[in-house]
N, C-alpha and C. Protein backbone atom coordinates (compact mmCIF):
# COMPACT_ATOMS: atom_id res chain seq x y z
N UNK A 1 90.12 176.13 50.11
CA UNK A 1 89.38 175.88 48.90
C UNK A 1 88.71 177.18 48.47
N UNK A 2 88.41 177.51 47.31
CA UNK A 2 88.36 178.92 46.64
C UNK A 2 86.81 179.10 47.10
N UNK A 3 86.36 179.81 46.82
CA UNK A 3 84.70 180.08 47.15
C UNK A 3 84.26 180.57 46.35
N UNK A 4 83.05 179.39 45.73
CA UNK A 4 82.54 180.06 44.60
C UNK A 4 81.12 180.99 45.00
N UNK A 5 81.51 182.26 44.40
CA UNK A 5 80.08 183.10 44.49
C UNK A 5 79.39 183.48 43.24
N UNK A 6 79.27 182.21 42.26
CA UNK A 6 78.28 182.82 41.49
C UNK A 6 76.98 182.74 41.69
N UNK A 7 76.59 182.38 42.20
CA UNK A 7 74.89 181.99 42.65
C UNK A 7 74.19 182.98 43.39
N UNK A 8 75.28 184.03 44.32
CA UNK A 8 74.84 185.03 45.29
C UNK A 8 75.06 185.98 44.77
N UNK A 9 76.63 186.28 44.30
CA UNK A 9 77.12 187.80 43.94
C UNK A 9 75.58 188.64 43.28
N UNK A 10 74.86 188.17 42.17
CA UNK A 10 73.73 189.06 41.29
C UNK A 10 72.81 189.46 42.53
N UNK A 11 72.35 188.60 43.55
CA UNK A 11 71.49 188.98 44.67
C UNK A 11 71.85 189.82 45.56
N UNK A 12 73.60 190.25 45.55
CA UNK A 12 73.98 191.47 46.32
C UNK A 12 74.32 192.48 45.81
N UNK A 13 74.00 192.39 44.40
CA UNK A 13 74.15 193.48 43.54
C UNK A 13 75.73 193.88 43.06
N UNK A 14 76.62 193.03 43.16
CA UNK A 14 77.85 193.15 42.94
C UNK A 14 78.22 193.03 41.92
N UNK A 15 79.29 194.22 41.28
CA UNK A 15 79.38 194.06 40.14
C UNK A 15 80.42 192.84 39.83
N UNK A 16 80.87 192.40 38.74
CA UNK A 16 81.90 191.33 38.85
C UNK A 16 83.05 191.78 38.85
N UNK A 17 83.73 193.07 39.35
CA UNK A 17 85.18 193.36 39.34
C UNK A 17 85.10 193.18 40.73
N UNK A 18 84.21 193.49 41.51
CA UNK A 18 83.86 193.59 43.29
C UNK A 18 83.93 192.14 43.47
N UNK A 19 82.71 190.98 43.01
CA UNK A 19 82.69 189.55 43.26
C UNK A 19 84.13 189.19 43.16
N UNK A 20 84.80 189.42 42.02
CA UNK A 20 86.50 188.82 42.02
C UNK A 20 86.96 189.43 42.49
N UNK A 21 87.30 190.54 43.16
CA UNK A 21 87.92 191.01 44.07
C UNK A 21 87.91 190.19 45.96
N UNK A 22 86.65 190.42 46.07
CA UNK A 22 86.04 189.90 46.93
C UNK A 22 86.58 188.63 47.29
N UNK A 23 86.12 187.35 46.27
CA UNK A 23 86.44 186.40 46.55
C UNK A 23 88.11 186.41 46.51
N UNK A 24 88.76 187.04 45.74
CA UNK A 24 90.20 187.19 45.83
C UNK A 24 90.96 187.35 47.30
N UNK A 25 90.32 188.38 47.93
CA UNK A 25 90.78 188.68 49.27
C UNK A 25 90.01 187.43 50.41
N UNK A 26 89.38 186.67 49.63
CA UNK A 26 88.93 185.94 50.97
C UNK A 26 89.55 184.48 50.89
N UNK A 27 90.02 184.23 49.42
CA UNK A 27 90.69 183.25 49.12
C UNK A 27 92.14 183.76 49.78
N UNK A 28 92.53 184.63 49.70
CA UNK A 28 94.22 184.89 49.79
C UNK A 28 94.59 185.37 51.28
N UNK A 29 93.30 185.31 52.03
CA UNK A 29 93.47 185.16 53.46
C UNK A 29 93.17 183.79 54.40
N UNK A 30 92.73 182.91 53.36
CA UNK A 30 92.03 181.47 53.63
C UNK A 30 93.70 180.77 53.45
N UNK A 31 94.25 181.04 52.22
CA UNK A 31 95.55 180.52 52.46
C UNK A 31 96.59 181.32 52.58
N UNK A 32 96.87 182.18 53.55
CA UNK A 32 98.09 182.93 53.96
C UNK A 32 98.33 183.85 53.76
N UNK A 33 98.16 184.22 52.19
CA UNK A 33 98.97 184.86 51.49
C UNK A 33 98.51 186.38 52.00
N UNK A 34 97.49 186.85 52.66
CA UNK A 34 97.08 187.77 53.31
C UNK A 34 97.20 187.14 54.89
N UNK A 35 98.65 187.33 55.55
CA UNK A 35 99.11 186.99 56.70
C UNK A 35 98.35 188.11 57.78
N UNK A 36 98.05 187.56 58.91
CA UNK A 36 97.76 188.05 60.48
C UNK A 36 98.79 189.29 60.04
N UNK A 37 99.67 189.43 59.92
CA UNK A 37 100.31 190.87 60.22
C UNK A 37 99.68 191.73 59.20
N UNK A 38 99.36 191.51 57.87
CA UNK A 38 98.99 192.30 57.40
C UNK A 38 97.42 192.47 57.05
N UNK A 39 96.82 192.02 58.25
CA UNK A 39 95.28 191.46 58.50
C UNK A 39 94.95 192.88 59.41
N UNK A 40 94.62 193.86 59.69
CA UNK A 40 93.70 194.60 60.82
C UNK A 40 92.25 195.09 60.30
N UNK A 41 90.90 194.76 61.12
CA UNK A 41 89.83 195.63 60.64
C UNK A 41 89.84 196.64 60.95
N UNK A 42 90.66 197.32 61.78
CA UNK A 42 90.20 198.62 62.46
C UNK A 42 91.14 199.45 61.34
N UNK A 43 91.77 198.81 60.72
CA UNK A 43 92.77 200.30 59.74
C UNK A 43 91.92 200.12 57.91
N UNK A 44 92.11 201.51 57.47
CA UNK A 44 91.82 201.19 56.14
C UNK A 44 92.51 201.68 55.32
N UNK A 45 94.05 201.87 55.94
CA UNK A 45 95.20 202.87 55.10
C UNK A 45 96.21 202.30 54.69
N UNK A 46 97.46 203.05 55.00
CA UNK A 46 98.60 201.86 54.27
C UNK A 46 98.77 200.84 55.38
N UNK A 47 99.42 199.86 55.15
CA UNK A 47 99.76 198.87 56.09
C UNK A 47 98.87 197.82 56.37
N UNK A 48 99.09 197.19 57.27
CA UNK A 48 97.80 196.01 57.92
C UNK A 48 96.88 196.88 57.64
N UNK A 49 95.50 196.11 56.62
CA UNK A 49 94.43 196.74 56.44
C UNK A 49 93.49 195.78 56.53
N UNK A 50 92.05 196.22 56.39
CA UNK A 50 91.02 195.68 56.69
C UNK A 50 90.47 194.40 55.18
N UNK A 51 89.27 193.97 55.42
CA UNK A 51 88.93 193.34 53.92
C UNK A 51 88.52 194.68 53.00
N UNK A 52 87.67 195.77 53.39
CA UNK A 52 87.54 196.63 52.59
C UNK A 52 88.66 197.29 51.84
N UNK A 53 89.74 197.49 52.29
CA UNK A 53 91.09 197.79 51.94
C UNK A 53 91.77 197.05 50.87
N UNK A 54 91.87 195.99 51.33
CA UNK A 54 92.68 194.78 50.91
C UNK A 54 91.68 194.60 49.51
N UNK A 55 90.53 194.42 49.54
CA UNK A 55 89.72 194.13 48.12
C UNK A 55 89.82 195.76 47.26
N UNK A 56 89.76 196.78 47.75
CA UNK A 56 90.00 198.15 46.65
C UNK A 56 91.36 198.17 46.17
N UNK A 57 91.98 197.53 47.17
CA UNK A 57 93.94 197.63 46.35
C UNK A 57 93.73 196.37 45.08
N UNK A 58 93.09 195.30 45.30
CA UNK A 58 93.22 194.08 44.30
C UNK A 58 92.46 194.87 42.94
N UNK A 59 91.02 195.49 43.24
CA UNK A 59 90.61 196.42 42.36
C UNK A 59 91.26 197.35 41.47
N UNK A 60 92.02 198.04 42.16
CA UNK A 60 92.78 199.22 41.52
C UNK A 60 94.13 198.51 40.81
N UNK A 61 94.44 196.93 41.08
CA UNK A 61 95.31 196.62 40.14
C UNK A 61 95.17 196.30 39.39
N UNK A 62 93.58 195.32 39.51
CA UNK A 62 93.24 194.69 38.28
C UNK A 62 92.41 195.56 37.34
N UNK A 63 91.89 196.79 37.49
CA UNK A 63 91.20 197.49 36.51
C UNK A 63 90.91 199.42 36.55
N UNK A 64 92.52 199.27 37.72
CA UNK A 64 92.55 200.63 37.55
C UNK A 64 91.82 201.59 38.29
N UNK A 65 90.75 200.99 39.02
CA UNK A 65 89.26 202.01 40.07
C UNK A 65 89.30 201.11 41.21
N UNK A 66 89.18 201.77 42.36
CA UNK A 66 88.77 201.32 43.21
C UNK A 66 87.10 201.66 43.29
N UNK A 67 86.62 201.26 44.55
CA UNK A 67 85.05 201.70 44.94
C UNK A 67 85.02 202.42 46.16
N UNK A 68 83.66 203.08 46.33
CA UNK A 68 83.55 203.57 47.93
C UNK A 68 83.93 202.65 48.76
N UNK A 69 84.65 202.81 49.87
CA UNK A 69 84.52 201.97 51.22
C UNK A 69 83.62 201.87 51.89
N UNK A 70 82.89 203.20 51.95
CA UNK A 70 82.06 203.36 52.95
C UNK A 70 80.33 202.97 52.26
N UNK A 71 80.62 202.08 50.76
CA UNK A 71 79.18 201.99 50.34
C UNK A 71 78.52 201.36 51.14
N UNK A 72 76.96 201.22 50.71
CA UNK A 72 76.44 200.84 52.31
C UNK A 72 75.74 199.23 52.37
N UNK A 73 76.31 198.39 50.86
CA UNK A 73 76.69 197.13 50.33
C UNK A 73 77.04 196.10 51.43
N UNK A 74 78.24 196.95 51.56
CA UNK A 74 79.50 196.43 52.34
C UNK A 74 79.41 196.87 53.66
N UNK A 75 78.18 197.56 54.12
CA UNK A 75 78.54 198.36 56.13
C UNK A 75 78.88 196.98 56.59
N UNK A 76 78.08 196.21 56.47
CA UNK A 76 78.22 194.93 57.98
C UNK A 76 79.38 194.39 57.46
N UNK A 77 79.95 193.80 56.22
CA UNK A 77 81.23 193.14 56.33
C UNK A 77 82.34 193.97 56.62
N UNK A 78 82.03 195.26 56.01
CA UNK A 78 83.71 196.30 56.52
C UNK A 78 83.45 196.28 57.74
N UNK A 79 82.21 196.50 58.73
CA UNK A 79 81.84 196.84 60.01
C UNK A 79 82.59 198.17 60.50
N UNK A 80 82.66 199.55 59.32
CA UNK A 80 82.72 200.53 59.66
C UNK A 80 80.98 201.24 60.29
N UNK A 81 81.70 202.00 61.03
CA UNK A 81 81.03 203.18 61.80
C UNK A 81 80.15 202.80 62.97
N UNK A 82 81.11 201.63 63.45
CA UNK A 82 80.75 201.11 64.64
C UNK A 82 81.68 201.19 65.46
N UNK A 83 81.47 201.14 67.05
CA UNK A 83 82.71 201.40 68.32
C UNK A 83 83.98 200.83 67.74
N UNK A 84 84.53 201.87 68.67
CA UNK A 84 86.22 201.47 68.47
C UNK A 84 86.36 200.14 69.67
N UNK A 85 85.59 199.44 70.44
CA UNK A 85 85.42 198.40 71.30
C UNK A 85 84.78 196.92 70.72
N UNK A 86 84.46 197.30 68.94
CA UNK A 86 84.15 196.21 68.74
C UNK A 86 84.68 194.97 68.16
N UNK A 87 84.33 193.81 69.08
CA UNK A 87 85.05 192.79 68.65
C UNK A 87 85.42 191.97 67.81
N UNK A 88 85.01 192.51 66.73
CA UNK A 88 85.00 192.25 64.69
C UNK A 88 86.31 193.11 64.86
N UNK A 89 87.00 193.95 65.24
CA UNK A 89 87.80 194.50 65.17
C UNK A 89 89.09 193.81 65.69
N UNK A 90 88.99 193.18 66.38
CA UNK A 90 90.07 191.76 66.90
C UNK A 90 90.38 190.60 65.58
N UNK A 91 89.56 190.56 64.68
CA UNK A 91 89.05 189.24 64.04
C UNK A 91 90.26 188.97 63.64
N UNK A 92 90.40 187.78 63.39
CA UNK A 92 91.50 186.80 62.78
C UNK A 92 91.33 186.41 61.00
N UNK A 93 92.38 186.71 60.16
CA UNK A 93 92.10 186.43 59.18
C UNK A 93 90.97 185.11 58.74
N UNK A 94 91.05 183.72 59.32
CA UNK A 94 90.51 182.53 59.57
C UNK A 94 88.61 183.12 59.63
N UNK A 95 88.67 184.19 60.95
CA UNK A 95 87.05 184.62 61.61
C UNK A 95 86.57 185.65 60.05
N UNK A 96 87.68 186.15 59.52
CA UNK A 96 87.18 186.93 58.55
C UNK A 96 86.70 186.05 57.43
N UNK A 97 87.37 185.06 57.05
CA UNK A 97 86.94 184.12 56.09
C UNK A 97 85.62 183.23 56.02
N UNK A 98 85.46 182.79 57.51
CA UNK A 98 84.18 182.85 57.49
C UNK A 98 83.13 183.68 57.64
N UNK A 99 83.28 185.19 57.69
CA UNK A 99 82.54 186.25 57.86
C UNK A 99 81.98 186.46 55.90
N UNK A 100 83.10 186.64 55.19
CA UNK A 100 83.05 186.65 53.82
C UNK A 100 81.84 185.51 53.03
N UNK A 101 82.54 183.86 53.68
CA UNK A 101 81.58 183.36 52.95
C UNK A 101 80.24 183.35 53.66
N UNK A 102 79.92 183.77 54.34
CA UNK A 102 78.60 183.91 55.08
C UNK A 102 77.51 185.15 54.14
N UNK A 103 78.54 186.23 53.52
CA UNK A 103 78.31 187.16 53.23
C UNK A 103 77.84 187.36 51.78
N UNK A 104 79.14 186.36 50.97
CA UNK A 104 78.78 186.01 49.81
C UNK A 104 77.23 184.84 49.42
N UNK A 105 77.73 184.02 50.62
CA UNK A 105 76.08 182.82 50.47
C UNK A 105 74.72 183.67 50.71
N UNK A 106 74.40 184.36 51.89
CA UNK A 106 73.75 184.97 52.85
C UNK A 106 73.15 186.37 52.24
N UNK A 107 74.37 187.06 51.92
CA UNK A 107 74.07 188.59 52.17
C UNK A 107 74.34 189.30 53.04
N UNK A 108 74.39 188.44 54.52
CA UNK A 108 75.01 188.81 55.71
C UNK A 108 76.30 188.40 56.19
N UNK A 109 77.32 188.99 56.91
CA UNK A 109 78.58 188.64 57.07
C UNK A 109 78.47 187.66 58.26
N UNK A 110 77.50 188.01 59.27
CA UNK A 110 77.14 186.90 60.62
C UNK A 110 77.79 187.02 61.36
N UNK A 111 78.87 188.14 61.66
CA UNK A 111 80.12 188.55 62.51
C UNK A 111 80.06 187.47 64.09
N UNK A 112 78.93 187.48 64.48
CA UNK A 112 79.28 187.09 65.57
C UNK A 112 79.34 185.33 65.77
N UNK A 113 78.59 184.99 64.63
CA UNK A 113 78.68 183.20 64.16
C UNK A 113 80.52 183.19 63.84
N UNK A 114 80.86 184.20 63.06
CA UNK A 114 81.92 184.35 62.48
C UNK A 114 82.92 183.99 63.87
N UNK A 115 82.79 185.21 64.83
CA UNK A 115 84.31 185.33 65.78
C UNK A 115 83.76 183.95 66.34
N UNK A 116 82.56 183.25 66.25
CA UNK A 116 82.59 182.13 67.32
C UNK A 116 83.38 180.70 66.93
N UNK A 117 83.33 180.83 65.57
CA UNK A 117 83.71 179.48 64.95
C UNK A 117 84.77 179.24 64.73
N UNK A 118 85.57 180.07 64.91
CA UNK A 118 87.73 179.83 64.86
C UNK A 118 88.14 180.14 65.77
């Protein structure tokens, strides 16, 4: 089921090409269409990529710009510039989906509520 973030996105300061992006990649990993193979957090390049990845490519199709990766919006859901041992880095498309809507409701992604609940 799609996830609506209009009620949160203005409280995280997101612009609305980011909110639809956002929810885009969390919808299209909720049903498949962003498959386990092409699911990794630890990459942010070509190939299996992360959510930060996966939402700047939906960006750059739908309006031409991507955004920083590394803004500091997004540290806890990309969960860059943390160990290469961490276990957000295992996550399952499913653990990411609930990381997203935690993130969109919240503000916080909840990583570790996240890997516990799938």
């Amino acid at each position: 089921m799609p996830f609506d973030a209009t009620p949160s996105y203005a409280l995280l300061n997101l612009t609305d090409a980011e909110r639809d992006a956002l929810t885009h990649v969390r919808d299209a990993l909720a049903s498949g269409w962003i498959s386990p193979q092409d699911f990794d957090m630890r990459r942010y390049g070509s190939g299996p990529c992360c959510i930060g990845k996966h939402m700047q490519k939906i960006m750059y199709d739908r309006c031409g710009s991507g955004f920083d990766l590394m803004d500091s919006r997004f540290a806890e859901l990309f969960h860059f510039c943390q160990t290469g041992d961490s276990l957000v880095y295992a996550a399952t498309p499913a653990q990411a989906v609930v990381a997203i809507d935690s993130f969109l409701a919240t503000g916080r992604p909840h990583w570790a509520r996240a890997l516990a609940s799938v």
